[in-house]
C-alpha atoms as a PDB file:
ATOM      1  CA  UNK A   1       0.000   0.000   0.000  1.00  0.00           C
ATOM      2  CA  UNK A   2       3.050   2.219   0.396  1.00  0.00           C
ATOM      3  CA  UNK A   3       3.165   3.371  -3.367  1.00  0.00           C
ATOM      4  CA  UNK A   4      -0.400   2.575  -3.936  1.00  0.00           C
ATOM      5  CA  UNK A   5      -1.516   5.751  -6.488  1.00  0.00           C
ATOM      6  CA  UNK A   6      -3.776   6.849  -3.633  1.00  0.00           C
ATOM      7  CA  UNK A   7      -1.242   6.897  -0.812  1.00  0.00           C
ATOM      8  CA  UNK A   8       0.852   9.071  -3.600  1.00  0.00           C
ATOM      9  CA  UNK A   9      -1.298  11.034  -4.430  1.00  0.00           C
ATOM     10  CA  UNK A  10      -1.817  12.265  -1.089  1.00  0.00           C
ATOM     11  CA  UNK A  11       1.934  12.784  -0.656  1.00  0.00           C
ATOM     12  CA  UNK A  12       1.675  15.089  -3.863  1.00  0.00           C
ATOM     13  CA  UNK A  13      -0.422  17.201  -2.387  1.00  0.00           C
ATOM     14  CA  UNK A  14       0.922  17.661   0.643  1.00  0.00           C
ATOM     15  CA  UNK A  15       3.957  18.506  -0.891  1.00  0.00           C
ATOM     16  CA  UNK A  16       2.706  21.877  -1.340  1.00  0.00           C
ATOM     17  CA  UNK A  17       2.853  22.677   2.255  1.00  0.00           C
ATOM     18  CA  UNK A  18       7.053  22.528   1.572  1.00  0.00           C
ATOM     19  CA  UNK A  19       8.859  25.754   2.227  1.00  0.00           C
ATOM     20  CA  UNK A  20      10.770  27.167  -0.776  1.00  0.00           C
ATOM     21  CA  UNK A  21      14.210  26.749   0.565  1.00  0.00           C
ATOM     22  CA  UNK A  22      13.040  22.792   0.845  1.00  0.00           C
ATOM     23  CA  UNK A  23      11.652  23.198  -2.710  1.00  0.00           C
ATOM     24  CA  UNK A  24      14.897  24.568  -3.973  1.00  0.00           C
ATOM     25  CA  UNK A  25      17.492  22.488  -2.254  1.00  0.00           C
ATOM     26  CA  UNK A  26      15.286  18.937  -3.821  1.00  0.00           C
ATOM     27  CA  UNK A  27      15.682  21.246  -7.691  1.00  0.00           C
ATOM     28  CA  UNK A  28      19.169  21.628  -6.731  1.00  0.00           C
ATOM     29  CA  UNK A  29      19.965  17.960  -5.737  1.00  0.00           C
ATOM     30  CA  UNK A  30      17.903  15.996  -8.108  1.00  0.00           C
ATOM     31  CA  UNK A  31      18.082  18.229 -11.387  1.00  0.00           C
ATOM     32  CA  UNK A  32      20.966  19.175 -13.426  1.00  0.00           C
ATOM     33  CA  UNK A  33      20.628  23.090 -12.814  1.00  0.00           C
ATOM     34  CA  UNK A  34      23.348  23.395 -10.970  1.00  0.00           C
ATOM     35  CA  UNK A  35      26.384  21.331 -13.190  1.00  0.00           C
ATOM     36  CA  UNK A  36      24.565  23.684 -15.745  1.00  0.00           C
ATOM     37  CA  UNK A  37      25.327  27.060 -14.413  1.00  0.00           C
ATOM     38  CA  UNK A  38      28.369  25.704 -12.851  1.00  0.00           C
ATOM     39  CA  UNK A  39      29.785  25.004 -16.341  1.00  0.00           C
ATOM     40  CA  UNK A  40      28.598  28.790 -17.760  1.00  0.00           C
ATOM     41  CA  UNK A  41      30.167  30.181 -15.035  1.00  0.00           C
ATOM     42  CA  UNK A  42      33.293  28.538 -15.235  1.00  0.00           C
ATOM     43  CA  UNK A  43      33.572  29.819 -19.029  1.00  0.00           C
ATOM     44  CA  UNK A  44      32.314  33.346 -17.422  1.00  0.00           C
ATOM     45  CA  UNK A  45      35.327  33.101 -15.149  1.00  0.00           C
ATOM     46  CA  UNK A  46      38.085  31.954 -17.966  1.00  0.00           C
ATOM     47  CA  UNK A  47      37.161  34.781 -19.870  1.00  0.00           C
ATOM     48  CA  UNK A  48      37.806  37.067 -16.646  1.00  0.00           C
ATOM     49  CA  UNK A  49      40.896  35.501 -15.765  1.00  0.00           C
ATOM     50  CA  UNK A  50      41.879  35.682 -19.715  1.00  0.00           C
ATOM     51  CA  UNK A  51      41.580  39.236 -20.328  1.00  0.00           C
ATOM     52  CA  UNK A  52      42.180  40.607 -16.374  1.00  0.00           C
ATOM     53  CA  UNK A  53      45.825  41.207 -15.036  1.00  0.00           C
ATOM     54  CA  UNK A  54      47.181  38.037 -12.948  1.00  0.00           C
ATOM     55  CA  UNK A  55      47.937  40.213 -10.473  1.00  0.00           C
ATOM     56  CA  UNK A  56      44.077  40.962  -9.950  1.00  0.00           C
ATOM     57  CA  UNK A  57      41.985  39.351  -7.383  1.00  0.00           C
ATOM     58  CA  UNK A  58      38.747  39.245  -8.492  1.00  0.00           C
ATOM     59  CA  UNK A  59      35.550  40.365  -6.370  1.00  0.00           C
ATOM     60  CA  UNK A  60      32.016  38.815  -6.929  1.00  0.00           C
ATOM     61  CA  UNK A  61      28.769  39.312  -5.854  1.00  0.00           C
ATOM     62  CA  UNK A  62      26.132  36.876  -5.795  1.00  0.00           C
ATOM     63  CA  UNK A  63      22.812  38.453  -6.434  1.00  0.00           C
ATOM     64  CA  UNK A  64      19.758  36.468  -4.455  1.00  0.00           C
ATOM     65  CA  UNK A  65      22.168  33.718  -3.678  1.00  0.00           C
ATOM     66  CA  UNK A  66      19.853  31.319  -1.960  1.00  0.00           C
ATOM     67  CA  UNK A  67      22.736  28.261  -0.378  1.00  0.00           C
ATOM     68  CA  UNK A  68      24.399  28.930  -3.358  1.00  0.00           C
ATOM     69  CA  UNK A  69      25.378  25.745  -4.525  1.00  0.00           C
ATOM     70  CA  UNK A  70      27.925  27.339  -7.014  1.00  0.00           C
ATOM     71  CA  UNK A  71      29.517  28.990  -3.848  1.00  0.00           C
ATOM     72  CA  UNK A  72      32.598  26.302  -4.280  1.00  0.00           C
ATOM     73  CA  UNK A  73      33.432  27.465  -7.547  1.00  0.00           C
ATOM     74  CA  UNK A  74      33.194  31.230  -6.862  1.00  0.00           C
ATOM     75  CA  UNK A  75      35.160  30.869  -3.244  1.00  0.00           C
ATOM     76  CA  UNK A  76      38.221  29.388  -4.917  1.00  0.00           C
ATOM     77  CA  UNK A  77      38.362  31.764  -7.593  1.00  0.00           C
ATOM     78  CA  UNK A  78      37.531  34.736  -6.337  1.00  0.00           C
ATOM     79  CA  UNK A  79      39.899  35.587  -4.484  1.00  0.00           C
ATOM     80  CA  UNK A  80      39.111  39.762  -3.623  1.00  0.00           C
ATOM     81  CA  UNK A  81      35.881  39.204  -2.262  1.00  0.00           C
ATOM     82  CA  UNK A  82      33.109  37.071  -2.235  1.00  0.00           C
ATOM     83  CA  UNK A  83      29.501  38.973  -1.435  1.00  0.00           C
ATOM     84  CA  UNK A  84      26.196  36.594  -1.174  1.00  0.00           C
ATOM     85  CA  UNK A  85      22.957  38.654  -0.841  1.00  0.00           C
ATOM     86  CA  UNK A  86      19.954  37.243  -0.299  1.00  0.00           C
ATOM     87  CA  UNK A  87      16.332  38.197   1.252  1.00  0.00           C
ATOM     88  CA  UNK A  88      16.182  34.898   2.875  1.00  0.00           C
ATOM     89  CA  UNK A  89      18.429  34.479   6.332  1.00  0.00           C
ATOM     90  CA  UNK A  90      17.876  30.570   6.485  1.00  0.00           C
ATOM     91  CA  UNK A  91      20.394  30.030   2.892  1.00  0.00           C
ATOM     92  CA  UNK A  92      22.927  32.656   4.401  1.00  0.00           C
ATOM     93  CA  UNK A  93      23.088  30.812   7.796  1.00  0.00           C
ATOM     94  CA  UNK A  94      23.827  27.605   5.854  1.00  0.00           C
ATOM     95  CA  UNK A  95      26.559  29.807   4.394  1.00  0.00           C
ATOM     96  CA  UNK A  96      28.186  30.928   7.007  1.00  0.00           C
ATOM     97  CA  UNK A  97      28.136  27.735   8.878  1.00  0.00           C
ATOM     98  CA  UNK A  98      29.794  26.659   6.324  1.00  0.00           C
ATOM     99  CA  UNK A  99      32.432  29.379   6.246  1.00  0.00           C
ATOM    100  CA  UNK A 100      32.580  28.696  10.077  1.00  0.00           C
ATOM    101  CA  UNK A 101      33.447  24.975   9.689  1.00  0.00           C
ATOM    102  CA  UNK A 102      35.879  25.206   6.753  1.00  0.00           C
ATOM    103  CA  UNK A 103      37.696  28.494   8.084  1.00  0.00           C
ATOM    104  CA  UNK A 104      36.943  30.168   5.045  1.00  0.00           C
ATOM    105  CA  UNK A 105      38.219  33.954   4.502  1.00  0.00           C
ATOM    106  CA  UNK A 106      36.802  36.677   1.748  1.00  0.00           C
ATOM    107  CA  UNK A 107      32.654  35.376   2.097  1.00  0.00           C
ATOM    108  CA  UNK A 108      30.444  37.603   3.439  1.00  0.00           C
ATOM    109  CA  UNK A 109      26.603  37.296   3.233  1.00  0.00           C
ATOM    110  CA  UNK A 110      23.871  40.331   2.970  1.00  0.00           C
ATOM    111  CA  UNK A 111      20.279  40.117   3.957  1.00  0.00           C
ATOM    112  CA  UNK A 112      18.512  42.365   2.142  1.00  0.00           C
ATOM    113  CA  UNK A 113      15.821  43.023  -0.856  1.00  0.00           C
ATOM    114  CA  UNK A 114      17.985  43.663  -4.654  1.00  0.00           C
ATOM    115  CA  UNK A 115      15.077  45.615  -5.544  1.00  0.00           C
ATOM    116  CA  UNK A 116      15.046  47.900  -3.115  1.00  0.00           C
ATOM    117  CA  UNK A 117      19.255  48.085  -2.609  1.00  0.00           C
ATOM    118  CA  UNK A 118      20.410  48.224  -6.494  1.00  0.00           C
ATOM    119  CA  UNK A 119      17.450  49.494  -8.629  1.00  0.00           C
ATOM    120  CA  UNK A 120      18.284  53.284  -7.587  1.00  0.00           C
ATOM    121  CA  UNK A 121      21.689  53.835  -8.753  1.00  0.00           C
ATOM    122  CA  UNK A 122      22.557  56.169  -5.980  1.00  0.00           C
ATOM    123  CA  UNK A 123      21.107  53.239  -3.440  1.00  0.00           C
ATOM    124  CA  UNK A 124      23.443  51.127  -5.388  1.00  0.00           C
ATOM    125  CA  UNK A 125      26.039  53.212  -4.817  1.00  0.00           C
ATOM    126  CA  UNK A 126      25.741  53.575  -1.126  1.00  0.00           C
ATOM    127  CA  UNK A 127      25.620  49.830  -1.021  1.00  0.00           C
ATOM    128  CA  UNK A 128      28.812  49.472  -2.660  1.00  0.00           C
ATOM    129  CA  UNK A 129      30.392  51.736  -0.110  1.00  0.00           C
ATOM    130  CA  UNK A 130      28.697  50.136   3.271  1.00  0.00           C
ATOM    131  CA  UNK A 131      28.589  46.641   2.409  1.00  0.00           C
ATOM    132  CA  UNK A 132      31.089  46.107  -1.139  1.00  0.00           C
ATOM    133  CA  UNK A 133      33.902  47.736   0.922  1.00  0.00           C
ATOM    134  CA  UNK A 134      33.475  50.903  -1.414  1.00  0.00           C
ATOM    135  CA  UNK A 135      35.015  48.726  -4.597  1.00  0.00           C
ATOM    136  CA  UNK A 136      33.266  47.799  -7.891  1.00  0.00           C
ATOM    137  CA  UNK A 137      32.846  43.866  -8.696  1.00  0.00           C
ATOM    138  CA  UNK A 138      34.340  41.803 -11.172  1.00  0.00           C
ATOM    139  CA  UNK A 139      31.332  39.553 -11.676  1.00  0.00           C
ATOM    140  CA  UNK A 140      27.828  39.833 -10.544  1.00  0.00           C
ATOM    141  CA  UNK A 141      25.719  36.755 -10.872  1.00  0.00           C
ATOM    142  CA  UNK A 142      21.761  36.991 -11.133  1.00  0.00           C
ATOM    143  CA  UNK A 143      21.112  32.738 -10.628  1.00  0.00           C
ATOM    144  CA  UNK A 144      17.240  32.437 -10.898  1.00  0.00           C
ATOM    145  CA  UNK A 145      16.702  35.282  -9.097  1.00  0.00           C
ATOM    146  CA  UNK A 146      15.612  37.972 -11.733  1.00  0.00           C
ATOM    147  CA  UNK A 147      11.888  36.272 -11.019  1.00  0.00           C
ATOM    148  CA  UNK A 148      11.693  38.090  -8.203  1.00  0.00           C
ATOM    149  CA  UNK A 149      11.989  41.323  -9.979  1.00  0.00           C
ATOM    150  CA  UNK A 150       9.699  42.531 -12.426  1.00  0.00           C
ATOM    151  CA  UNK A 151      10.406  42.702 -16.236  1.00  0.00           C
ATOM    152  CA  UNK A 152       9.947  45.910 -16.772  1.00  0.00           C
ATOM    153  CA  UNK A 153      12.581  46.839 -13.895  1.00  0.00           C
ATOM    154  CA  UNK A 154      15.296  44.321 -15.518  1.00  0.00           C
ATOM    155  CA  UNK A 155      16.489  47.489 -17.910  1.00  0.00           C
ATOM    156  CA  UNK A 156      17.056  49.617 -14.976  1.00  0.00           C
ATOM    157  CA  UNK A 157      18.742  46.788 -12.265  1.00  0.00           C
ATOM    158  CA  UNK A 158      21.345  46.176 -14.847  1.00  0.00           C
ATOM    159  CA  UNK A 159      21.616  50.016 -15.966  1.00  0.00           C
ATOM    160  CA  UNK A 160      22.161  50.805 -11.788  1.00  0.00           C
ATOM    161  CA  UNK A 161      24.834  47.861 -11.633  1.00  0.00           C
ATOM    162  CA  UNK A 162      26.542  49.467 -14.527  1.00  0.00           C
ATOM    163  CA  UNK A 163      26.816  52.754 -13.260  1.00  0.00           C
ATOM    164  CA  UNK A 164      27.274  52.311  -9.419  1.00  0.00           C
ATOM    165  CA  UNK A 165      28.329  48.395  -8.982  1.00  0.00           C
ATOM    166  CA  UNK A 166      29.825  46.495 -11.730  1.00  0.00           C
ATOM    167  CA  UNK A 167      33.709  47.031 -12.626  1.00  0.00           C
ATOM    168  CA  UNK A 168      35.123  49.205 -15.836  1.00  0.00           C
ATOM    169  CA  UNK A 169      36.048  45.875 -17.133  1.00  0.00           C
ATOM    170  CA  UNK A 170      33.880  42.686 -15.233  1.00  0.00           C
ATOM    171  CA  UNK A 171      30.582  40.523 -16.046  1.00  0.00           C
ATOM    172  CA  UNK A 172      27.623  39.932 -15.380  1.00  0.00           C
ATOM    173  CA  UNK A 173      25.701  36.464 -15.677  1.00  0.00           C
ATOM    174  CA  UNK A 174      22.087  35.912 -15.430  1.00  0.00           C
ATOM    175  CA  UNK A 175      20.043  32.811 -15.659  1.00  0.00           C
ATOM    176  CA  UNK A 176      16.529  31.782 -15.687  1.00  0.00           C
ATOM    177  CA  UNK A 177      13.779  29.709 -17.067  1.00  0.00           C
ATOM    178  CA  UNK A 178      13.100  29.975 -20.523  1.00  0.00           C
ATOM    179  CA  UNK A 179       9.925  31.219 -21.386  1.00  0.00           C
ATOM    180  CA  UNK A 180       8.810  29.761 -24.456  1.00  0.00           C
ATOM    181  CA  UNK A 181       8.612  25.531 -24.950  1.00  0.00           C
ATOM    182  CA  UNK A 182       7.015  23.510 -26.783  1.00  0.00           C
ATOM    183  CA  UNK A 183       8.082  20.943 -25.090  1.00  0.00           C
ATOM    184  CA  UNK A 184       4.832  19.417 -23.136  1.00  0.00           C
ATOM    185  CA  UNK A 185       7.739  17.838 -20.407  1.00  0.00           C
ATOM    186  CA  UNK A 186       8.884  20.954 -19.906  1.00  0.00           C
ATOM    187  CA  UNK A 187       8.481  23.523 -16.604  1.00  0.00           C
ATOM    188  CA  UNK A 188       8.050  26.396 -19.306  1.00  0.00           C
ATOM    189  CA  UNK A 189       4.764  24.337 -20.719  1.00  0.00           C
ATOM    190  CA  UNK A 190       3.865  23.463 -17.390  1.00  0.00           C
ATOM    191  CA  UNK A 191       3.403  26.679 -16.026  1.00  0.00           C
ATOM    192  CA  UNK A 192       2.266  28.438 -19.121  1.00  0.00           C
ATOM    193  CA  UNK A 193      -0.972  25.956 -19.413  1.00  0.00           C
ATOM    194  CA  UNK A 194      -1.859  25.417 -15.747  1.00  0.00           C
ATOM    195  CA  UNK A 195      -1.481  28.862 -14.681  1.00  0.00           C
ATOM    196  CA  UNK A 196      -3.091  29.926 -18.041  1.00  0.00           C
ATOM    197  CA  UNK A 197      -5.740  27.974 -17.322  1.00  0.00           C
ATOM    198  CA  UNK A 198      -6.548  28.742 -13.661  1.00  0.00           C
ATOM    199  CA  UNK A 199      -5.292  32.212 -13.603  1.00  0.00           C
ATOM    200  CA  UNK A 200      -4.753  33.648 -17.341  1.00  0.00           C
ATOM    201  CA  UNK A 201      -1.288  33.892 -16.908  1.00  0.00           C
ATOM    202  CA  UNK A 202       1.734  33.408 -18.453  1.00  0.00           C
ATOM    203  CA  UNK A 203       5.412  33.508 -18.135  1.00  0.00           C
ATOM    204  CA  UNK A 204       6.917  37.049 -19.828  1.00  0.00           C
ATOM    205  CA  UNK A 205       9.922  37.107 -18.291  1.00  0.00           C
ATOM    206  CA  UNK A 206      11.937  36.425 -21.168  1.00  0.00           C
ATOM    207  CA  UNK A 207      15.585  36.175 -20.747  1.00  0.00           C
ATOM    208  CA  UNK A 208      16.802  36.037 -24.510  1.00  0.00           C
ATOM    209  CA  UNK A 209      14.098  39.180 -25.369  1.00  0.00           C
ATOM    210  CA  UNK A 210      15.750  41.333 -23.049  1.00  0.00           C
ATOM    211  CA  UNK A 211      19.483  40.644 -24.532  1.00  0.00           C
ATOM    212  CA  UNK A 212      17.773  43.015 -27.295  1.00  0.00           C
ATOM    213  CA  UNK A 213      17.110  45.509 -24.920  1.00  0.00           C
ATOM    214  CA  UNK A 214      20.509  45.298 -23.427  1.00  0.00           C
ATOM    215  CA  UNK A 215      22.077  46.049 -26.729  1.00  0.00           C
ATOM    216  CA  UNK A 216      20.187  49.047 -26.800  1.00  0.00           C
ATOM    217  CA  UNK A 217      20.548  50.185 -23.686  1.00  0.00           C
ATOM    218  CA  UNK A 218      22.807  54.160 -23.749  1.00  0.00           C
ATOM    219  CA  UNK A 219      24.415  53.448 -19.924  1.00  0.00           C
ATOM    220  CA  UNK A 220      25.634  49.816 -21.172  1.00  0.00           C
ATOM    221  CA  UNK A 221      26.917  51.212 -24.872  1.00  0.00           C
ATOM    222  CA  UNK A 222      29.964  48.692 -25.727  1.00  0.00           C
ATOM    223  CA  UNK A 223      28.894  46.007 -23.816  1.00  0.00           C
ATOM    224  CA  UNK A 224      28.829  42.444 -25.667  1.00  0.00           C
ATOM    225  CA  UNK A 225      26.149  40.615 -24.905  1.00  0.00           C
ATOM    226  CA  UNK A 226      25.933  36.703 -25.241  1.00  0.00           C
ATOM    227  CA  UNK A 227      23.016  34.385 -25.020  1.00  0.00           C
ATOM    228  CA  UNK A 228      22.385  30.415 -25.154  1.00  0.00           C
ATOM    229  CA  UNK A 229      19.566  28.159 -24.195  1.00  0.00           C
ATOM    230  CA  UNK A 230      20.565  24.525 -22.142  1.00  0.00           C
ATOM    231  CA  UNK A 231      18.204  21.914 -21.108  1.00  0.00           C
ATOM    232  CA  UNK A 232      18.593  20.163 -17.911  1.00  0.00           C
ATOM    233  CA  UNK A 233      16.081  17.106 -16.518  1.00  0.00           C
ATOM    234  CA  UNK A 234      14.581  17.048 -12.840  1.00  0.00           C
ATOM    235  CA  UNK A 235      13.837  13.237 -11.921  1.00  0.00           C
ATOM    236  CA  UNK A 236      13.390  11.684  -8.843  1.00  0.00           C
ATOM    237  CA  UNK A 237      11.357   8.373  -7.254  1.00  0.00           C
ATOM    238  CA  UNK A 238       9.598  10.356  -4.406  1.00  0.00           C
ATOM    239  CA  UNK A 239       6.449  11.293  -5.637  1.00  0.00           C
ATOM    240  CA  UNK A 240       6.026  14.105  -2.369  1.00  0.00           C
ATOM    241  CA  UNK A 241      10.063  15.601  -3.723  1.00  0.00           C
ATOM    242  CA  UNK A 242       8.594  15.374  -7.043  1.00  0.00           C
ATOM    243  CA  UNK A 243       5.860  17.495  -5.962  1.00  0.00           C
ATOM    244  CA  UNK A 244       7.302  19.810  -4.001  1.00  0.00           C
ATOM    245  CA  UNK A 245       9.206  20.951  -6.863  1.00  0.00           C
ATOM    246  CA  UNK A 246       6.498  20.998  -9.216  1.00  0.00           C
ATOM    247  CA  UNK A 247       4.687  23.343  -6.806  1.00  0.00           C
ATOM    248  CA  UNK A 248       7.419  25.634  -6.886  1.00  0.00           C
ATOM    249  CA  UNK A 249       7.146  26.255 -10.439  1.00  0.00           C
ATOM    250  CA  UNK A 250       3.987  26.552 -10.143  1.00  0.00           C
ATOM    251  CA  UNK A 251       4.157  29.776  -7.920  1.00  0.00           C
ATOM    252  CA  UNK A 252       2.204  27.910  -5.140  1.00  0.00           C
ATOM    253  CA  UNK A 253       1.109  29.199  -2.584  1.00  0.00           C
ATOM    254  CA  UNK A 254       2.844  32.546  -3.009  1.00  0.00           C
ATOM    255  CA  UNK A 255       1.578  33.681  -6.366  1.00  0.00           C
ATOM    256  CA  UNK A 256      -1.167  31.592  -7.732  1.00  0.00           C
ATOM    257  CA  UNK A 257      -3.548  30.215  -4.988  1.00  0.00           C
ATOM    258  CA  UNK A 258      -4.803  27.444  -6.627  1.00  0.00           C
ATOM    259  CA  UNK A 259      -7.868  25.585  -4.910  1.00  0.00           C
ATOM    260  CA  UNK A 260      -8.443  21.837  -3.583  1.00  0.00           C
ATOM    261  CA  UNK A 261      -9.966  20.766  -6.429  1.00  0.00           C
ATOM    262  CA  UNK A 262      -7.265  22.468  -9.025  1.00  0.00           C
ATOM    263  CA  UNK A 263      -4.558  20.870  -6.998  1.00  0.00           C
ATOM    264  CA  UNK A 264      -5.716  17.749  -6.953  1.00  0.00           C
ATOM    265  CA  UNK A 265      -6.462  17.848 -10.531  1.00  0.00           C
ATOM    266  CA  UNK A 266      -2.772  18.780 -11.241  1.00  0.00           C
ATOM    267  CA  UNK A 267      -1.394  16.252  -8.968  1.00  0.00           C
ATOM    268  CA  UNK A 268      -3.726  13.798 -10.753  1.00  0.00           C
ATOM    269  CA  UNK A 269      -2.130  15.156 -14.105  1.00  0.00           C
ATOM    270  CA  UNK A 270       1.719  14.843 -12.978  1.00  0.00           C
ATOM    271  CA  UNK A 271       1.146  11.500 -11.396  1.00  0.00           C
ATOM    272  CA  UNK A 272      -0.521  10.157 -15.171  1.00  0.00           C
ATOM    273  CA  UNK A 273       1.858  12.067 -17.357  1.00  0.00           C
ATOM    274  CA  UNK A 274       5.342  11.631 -15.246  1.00  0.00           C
ATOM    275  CA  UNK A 275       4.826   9.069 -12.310  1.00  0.00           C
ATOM    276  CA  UNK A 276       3.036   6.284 -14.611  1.00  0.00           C
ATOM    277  CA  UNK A 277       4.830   6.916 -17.719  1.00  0.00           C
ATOM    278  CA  UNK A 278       8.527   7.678 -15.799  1.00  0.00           C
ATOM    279  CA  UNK A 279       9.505  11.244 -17.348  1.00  0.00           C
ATOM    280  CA  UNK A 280      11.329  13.287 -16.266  1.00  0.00           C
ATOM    281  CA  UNK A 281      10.653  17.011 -16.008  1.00  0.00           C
ATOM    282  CA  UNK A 282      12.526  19.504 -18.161  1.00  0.00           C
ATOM    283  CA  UNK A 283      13.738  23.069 -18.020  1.00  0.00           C
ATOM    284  CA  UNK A 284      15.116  24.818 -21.025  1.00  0.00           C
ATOM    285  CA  UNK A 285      16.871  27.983 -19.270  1.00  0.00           C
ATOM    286  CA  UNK A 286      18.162  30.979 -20.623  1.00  0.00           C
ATOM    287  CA  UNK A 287      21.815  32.069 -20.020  1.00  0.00           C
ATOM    288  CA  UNK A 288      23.105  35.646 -20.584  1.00  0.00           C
ATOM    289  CA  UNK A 289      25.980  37.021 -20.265  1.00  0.00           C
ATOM    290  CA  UNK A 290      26.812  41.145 -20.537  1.00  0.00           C
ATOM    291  CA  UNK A 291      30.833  41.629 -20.585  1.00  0.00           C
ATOM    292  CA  UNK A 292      31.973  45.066 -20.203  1.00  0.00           C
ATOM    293  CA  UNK A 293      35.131  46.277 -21.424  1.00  0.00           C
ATOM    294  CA  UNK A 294      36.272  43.129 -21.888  1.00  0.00           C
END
């Protein structure tokens, strides 16, 4: 009776009591995200090291870092500064406990909203003098966290990093879900046709769109700005885990409030379509890259 479909079922829904840190440490452990950003940013980082002086010890900051699992990779090669800032203290205490058992020197994490620290170029500014030591970065990295800004601010968060934050010669490297698949596997699909169903909406934050922007963009003039699109599969045999994660992109509870019966119709759906029939999910994501003087 243990993996009866009823007995999962129930475990599927429950899921969506899970916290997001939960949600976002099963993504991070199960799926391939992180190898995949790993490997952009270590191409991010050879092209620093490449054009930079030897002599330079890089600085990065780490824009809604969550745990951030690519923390290994930036604390050994980053050797100026490392800066994690997040709105959520539970991934920074993880951090620093971390920091704490390893002796680690150079990490320190910020709690705080990006929206309300680096939109404002003179806020940005004044955050680069109290908490960046008063020095520009080398790289800033925006790892799924641009969702929690809206689109129409994207323009003006990097525009503010240029002017107050990000070095005369540096990077920064965003990544994010794609929003356009095809693909009816895919978290894009998923969240386009439940939430369009149930709520009208769909995803518009569109990663590869606003490269075109970028281009554009007066305050960022000389920048070269490189895109690419990687697909990376989520699978795991606990149905609740499964769940949990599927919530997440689903923006519930915190965005879309779906009801009893909705949920229960779209655990019903992801048991049929990926439990029965053993698929995995997939996420096409969005990389892009802005180098500056570089």
């Amino acid at each position: 009776m243990k993996n009866s479909k009823p007995t999962l079922v129930a475990a599927g829904l429950r899921a969506g009591e899970t916290d997001m840190y939960n949600e976002d440490e099963i993504w991070s452990r199960y799926s391939g995200d992180k190898p995949d950003i790993g490997r952009a940013l270590m191409a991010v980082l050879r092209n620093l090291d490449h054009n930079l002086p030897l002599s330079r010890k890089l600085r990065a900051l780490s824009i809604g870092s969550g745990s951030e699992p690519q923390f290994r990779i930036l604390q050994a090669a980053v050797r100026g500064g490392l800066f994690l800032l997040d709105i959520d203290q539970v991934p920074l205490n993880v951090v620093n406990e971390r920091v704490r058992r390893q002796g680690l020197s150079g990490v320190k994490t910020i709690r705080g909203d990006y929206n309300r620290l680096l939109l404002d170029p003179a806020r940005a500014k004044k955050f680069r003098e109290d908490r960046l030591a008063g020095s520009r970065i080398d790289l800033i990295t925006l790892h799924h966290s641009l969702y929690y800004s809206k689109t129409e601010d994207w323009e003006r968060l990097f525009a503010s990093l240029g002017r107050a934050v990000l070095a005369r010669r540096g990077a920064i490297h965003a990544v994010m879900m794609s929003a356009r698949s095809r693909d009816r596997r895919s978290t894009t699909w998923l969240y386009n046709h439940f939430a369009g169903k149930y709520f009208g909406c769909r995803n518009d934050q569109d990663l590869l769109a606003f490269a075109d922007t970028l281009r554009k963009n007066r305050t960022l003039k000389g920048s070269r700005i490189v895109t690419r699109t990687s697909e990376v599969r989520f699978r795991v045999d606990d149905f609740g885990k499964f769940m949990a994660v599927v919530w997440m992109i689903l923006l519930y509870p915190n965005v879309h409030r779906y009801s009893r019966r909705q949920r229960e119709e779209i655990t019903g759906y992801f048991y049929r379509e990926f439990r029965e029939k053993k698929q995995p999910l997939i996420q096409h994501q969005d990389h892009l890259v802005l180098y500056r003087g570089l």
